[in-house]
PDB file of N, CA and C in Angstrom:
ATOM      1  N   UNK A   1     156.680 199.706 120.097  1.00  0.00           N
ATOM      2  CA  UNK A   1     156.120 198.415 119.793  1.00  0.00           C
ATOM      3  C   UNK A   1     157.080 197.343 120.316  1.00  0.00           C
ATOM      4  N   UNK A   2     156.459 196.423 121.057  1.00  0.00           N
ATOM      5  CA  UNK A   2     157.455 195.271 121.436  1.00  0.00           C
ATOM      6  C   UNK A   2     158.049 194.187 120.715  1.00  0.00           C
ATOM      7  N   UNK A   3     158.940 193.574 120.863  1.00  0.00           N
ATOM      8  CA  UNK A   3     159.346 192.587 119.907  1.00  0.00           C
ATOM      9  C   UNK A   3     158.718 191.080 120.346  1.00  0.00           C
ATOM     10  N   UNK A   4     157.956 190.468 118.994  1.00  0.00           N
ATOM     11  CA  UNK A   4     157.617 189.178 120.032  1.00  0.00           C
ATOM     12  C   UNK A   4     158.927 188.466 119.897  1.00  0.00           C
ATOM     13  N   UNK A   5     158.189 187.280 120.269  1.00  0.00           N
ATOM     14  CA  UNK A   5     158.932 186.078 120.437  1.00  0.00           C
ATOM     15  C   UNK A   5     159.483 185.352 119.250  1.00  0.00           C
ATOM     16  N   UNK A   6     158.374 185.575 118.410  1.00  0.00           N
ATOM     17  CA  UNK A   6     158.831 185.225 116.929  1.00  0.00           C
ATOM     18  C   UNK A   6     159.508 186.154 115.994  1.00  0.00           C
ATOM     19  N   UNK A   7     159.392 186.813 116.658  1.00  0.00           N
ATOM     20  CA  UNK A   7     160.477 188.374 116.061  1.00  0.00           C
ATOM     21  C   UNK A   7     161.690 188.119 116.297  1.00  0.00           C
ATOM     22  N   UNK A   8     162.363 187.276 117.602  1.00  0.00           N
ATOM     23  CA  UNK A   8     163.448 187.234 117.969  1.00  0.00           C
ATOM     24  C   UNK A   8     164.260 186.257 117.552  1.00  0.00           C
ATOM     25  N   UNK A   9     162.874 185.095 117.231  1.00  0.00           N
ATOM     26  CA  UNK A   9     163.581 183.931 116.333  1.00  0.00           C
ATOM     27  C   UNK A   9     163.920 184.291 114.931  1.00  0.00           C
ATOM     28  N   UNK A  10     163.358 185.134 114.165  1.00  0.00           N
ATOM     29  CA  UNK A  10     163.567 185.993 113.328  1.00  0.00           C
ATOM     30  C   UNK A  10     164.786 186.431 112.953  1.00  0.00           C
ATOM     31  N   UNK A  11     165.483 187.155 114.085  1.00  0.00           N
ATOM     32  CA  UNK A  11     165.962 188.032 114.028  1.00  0.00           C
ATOM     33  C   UNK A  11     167.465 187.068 114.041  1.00  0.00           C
ATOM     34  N   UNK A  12     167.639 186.054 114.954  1.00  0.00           N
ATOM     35  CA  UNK A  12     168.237 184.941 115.373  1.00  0.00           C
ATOM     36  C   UNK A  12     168.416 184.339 113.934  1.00  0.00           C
ATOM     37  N   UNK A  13     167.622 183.985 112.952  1.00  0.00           N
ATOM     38  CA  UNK A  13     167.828 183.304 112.047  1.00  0.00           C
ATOM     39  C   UNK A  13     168.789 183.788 111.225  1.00  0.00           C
ATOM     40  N   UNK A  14     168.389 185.554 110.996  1.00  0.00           N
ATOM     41  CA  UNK A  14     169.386 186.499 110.006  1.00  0.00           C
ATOM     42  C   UNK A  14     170.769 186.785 110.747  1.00  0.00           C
ATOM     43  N   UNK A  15     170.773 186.396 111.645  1.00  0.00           N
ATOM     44  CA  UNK A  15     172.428 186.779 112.403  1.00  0.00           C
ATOM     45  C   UNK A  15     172.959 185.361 111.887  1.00  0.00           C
ATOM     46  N   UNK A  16     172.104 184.027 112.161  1.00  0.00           N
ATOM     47  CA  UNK A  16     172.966 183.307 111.660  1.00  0.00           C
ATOM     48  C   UNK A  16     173.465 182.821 110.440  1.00  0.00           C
ATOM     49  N   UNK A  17     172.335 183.777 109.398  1.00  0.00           N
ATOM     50  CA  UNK A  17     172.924 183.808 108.120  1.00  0.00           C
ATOM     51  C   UNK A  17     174.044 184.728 107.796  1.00  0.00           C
ATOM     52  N   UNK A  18     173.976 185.712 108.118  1.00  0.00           N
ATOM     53  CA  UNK A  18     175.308 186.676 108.428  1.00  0.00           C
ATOM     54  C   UNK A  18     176.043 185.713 108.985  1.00  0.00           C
ATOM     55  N   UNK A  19     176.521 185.427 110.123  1.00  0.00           N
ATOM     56  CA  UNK A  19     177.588 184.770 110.768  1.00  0.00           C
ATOM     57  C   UNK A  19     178.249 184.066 109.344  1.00  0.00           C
ATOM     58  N   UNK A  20     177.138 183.064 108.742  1.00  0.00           N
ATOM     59  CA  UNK A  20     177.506 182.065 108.079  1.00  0.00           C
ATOM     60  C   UNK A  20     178.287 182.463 106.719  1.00  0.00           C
ATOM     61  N   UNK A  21     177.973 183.857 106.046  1.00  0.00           N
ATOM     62  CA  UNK A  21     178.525 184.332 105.192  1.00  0.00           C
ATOM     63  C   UNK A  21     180.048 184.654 105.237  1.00  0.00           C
ATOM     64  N   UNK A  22     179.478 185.481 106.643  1.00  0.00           N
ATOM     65  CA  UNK A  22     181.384 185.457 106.569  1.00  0.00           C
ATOM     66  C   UNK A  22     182.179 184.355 107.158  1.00  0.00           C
ATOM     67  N   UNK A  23     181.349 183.100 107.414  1.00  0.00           N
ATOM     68  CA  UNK A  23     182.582 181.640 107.410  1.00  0.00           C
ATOM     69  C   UNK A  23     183.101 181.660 105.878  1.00  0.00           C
ATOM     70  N   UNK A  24     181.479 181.568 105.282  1.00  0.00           N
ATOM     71  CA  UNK A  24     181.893 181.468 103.634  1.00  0.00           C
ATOM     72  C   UNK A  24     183.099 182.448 103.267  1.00  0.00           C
ATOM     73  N   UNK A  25     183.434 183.400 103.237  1.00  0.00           N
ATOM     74  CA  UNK A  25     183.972 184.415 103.501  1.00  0.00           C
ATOM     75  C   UNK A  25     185.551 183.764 103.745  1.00  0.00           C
ATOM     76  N   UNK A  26     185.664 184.101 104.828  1.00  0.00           N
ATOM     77  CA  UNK A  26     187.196 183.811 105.285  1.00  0.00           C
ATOM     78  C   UNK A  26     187.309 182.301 104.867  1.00  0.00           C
ATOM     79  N   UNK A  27     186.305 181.479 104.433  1.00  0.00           N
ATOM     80  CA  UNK A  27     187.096 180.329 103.702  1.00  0.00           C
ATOM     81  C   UNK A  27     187.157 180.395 101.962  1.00  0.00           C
ATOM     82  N   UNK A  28     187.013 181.384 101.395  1.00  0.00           N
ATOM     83  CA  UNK A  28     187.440 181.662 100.353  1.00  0.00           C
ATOM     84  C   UNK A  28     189.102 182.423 100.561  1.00  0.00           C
ATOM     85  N   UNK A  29     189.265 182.830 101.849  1.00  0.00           N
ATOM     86  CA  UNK A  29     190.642 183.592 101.892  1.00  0.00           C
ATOM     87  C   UNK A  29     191.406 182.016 102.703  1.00  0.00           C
ATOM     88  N   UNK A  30     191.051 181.416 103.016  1.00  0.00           N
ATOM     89  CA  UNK A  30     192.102 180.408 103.351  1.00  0.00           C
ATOM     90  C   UNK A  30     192.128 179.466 101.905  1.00  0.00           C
ATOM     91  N   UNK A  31     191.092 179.344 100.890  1.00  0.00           N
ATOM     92  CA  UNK A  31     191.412 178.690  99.673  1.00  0.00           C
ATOM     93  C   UNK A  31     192.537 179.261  99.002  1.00  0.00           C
ATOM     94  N   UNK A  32     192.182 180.933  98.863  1.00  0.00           N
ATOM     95  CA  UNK A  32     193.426 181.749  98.249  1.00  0.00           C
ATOM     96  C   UNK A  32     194.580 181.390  98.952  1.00  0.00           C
ATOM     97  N   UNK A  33     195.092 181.169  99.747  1.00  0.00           N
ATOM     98  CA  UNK A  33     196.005 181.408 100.596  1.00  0.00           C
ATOM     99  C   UNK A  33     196.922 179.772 100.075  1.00  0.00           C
ATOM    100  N   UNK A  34     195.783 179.232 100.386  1.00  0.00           N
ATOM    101  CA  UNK A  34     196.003 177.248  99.838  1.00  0.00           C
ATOM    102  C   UNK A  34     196.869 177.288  98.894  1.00  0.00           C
ATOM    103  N   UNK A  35     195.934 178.002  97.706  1.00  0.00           N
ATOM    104  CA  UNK A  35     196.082 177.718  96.216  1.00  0.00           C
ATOM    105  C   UNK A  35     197.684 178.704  96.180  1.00  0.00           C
ATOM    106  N   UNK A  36     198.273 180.188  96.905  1.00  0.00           N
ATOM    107  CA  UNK A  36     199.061 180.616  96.288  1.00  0.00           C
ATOM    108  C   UNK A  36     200.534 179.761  97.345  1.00  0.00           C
ATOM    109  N   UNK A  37     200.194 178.598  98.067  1.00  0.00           N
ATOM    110  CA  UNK A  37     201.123 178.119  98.909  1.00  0.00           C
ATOM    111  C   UNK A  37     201.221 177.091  97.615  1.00  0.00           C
ATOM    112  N   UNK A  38     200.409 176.573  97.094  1.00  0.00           N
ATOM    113  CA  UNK A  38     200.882 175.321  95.851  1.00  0.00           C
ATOM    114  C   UNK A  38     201.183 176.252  94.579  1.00  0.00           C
ATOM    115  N   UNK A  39     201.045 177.079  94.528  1.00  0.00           N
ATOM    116  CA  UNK A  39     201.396 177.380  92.967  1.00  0.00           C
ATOM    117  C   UNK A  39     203.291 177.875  93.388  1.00  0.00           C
ATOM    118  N   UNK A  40     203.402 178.236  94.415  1.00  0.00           N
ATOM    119  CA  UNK A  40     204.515 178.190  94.851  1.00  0.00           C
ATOM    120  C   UNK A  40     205.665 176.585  95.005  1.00  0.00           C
ATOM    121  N   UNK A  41     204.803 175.911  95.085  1.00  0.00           N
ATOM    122  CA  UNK A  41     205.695 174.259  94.743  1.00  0.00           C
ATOM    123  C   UNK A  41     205.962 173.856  93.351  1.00  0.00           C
ATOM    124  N   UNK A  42     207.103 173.722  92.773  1.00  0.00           N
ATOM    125  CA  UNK A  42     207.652 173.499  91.767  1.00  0.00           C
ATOM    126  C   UNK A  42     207.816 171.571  91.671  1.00  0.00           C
ATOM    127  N   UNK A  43     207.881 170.688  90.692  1.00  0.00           N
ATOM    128  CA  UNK A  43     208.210 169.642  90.783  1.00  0.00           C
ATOM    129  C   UNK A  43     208.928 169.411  90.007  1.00  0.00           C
ATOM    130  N   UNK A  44     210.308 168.416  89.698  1.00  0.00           N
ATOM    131  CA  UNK A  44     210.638 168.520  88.273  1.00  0.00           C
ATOM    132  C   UNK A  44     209.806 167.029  87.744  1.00  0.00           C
ATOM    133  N   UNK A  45     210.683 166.740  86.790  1.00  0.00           N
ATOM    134  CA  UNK A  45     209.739 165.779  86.027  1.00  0.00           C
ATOM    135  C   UNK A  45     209.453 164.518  86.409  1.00  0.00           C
ATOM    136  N   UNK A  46     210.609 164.369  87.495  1.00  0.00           N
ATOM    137  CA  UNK A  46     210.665 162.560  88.181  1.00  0.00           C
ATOM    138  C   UNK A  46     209.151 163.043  89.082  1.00  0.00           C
ATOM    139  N   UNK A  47     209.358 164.050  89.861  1.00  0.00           N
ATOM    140  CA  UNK A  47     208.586 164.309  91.448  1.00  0.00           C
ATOM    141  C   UNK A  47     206.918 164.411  90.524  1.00  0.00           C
ATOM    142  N   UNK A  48     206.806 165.569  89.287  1.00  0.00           N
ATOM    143  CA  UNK A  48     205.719 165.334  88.658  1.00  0.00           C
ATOM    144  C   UNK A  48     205.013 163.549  88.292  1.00  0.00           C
ATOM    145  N   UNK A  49     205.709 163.159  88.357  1.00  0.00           N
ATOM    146  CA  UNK A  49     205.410 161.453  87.678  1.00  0.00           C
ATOM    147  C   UNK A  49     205.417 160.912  88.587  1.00  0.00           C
ATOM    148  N   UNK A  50     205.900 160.867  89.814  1.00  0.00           N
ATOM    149  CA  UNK A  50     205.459 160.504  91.191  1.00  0.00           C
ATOM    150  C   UNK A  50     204.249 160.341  91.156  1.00  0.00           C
ATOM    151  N   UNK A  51     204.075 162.406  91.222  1.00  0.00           N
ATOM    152  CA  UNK A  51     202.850 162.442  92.322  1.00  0.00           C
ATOM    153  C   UNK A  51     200.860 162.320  91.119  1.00  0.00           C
ATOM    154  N   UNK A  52     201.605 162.153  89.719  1.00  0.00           N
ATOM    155  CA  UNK A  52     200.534 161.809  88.787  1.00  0.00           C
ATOM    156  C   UNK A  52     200.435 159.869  89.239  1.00  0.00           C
ATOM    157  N   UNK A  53     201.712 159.464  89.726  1.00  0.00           N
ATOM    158  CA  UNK A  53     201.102 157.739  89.579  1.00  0.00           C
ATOM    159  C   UNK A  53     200.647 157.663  90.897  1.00  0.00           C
ATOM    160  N   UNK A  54     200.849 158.162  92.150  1.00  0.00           N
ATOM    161  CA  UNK A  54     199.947 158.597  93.288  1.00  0.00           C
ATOM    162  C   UNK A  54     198.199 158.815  93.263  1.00  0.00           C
ATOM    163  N   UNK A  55     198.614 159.872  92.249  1.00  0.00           N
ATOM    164  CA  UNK A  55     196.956 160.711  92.445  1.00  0.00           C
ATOM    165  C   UNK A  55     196.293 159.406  91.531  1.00  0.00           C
ATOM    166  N   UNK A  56     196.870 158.523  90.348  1.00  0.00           N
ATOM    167  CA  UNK A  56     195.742 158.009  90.244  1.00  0.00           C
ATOM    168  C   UNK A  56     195.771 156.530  91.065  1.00  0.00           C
ATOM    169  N   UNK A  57     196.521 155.839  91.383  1.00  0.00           N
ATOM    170  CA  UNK A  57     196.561 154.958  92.287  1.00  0.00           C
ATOM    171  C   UNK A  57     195.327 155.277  93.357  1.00  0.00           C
ATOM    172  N   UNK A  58     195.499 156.969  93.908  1.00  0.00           N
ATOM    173  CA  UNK A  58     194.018 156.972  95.315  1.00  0.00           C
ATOM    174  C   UNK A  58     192.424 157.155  94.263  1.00  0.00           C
ATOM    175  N   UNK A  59     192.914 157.311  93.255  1.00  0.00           N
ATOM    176  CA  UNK A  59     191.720 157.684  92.750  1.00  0.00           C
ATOM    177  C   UNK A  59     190.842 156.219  92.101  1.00  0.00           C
ATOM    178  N   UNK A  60     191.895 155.583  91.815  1.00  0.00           N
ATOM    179  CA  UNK A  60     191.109 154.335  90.617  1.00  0.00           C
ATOM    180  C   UNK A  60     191.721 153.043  91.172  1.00  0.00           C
ATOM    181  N   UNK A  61     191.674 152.698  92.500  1.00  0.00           N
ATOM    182  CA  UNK A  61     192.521 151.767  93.622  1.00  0.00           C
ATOM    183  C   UNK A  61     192.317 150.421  93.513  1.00  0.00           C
ATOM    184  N   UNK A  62     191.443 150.383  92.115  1.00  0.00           N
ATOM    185  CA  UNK A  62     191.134 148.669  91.640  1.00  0.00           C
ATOM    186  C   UNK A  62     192.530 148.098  90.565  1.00  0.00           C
ATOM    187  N   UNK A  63     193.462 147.125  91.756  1.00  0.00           N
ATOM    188  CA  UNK A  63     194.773 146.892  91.098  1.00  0.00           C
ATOM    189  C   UNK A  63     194.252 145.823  89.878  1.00  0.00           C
ATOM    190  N   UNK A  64     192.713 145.379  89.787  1.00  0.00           N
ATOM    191  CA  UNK A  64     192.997 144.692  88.425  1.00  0.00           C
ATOM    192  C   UNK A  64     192.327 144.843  87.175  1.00  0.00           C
ATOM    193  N   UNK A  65     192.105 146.523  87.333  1.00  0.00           N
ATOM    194  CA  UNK A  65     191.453 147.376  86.244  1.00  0.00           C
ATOM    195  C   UNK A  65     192.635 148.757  86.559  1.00  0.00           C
ATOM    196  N   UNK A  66     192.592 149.243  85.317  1.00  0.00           N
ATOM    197  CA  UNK A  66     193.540 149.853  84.876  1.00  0.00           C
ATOM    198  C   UNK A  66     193.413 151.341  84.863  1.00  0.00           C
ATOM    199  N   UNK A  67     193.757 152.256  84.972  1.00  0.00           N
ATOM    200  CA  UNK A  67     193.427 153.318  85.358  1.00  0.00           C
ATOM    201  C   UNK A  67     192.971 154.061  83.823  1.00  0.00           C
ATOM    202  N   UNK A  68     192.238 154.724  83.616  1.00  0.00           N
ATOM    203  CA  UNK A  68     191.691 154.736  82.102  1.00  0.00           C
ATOM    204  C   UNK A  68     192.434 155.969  81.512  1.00  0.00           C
ATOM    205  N   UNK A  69     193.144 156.642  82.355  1.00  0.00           N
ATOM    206  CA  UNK A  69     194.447 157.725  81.269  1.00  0.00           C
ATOM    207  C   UNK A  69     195.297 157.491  82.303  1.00  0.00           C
ATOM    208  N   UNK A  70     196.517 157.977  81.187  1.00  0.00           N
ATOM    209  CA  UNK A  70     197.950 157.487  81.500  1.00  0.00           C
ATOM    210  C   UNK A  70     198.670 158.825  82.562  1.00  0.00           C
ATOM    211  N   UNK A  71     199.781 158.158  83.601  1.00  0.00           N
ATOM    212  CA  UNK A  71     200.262 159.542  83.746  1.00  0.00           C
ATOM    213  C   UNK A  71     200.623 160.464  83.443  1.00  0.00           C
ATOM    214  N   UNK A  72     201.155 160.245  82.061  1.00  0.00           N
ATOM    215  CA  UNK A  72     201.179 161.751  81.113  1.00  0.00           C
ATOM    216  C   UNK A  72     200.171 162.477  80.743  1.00  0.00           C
ATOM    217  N   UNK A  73     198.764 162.198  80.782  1.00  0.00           N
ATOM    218  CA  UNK A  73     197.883 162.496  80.702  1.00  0.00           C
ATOM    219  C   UNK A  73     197.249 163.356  81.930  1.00  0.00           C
ATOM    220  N   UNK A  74     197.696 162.717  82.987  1.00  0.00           N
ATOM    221  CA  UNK A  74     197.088 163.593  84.504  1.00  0.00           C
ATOM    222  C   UNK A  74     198.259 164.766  84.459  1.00  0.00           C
ATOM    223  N   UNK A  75     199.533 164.956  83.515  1.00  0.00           N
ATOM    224  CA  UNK A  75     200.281 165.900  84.008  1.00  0.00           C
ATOM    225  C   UNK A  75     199.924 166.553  82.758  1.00  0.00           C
ATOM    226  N   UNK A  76     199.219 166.377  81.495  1.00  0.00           N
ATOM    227  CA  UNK A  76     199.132 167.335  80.313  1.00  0.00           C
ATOM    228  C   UNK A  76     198.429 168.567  81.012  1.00  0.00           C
ATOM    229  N   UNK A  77     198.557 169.819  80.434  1.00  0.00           N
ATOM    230  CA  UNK A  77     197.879 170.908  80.320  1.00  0.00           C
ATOM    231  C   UNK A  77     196.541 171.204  79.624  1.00  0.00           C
ATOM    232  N   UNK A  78     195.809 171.445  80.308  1.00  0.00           N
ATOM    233  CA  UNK A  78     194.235 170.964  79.733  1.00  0.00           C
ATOM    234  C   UNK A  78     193.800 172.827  79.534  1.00  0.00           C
ATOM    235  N   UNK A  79     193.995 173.292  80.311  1.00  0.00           N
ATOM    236  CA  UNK A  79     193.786 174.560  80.015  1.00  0.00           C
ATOM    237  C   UNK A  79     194.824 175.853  79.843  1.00  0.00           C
ATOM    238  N   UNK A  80     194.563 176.959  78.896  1.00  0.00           N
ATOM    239  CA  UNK A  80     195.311 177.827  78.366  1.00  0.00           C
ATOM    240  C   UNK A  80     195.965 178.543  79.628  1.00  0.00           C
ATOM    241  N   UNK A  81     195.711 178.777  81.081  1.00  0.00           N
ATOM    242  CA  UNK A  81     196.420 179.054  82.128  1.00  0.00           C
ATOM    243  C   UNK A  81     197.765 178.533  82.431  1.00  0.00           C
ATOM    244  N   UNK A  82     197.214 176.773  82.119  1.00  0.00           N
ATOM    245  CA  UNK A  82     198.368 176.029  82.525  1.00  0.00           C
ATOM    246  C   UNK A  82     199.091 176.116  81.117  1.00  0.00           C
ATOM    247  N   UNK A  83     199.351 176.393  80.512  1.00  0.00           N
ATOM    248  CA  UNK A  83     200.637 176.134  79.634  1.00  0.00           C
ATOM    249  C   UNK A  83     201.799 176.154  80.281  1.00  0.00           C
ATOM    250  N   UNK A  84     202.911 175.677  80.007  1.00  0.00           N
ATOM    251  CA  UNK A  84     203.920 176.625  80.492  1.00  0.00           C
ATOM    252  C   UNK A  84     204.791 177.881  79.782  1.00  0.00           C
TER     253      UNK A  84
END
């Protein structure tokens, strides 16, 4: 039996869902890879308070409203992982 034409577009569609899985794929192994290059960075407490008055400075960049939690707050431990 021959393959039509619409068979091939078919067929074309499922390769490029495959293809696309394994992008998904190897970008879950470059997230891992991300995440165990930062859990490897240590800060002490000045560099932590830095980079908490940083993150909210890009986040809440209106200098005449106030950022609505404090930097001790962006460095608290919110979940039982992070404890120390």
């Amino acid at each position: 039996m021959p393959i039509s034409s619409g068979m091939w577009g078919k067929l074309s569609a499922y390769g490029h869902v495959i293809e696309g899985a394994y992008e998904v794929l190897n970008g879950f192994e470059r997230v891992r890879a991300s995440r165990d290059a930062m859990r490897s960075v240590t800060l002490d407490a000045d560099e932590a308070g830095v980079f908490a008055r940083a993150a909210l400075a890009l986040k809440y960049d209106d200098p005449d409203k106030p950022a609505p939690i404090s930097e001790r707050q962006v460095l608290a431990p919110r979940r039982h992982d992070d404890e120390p």
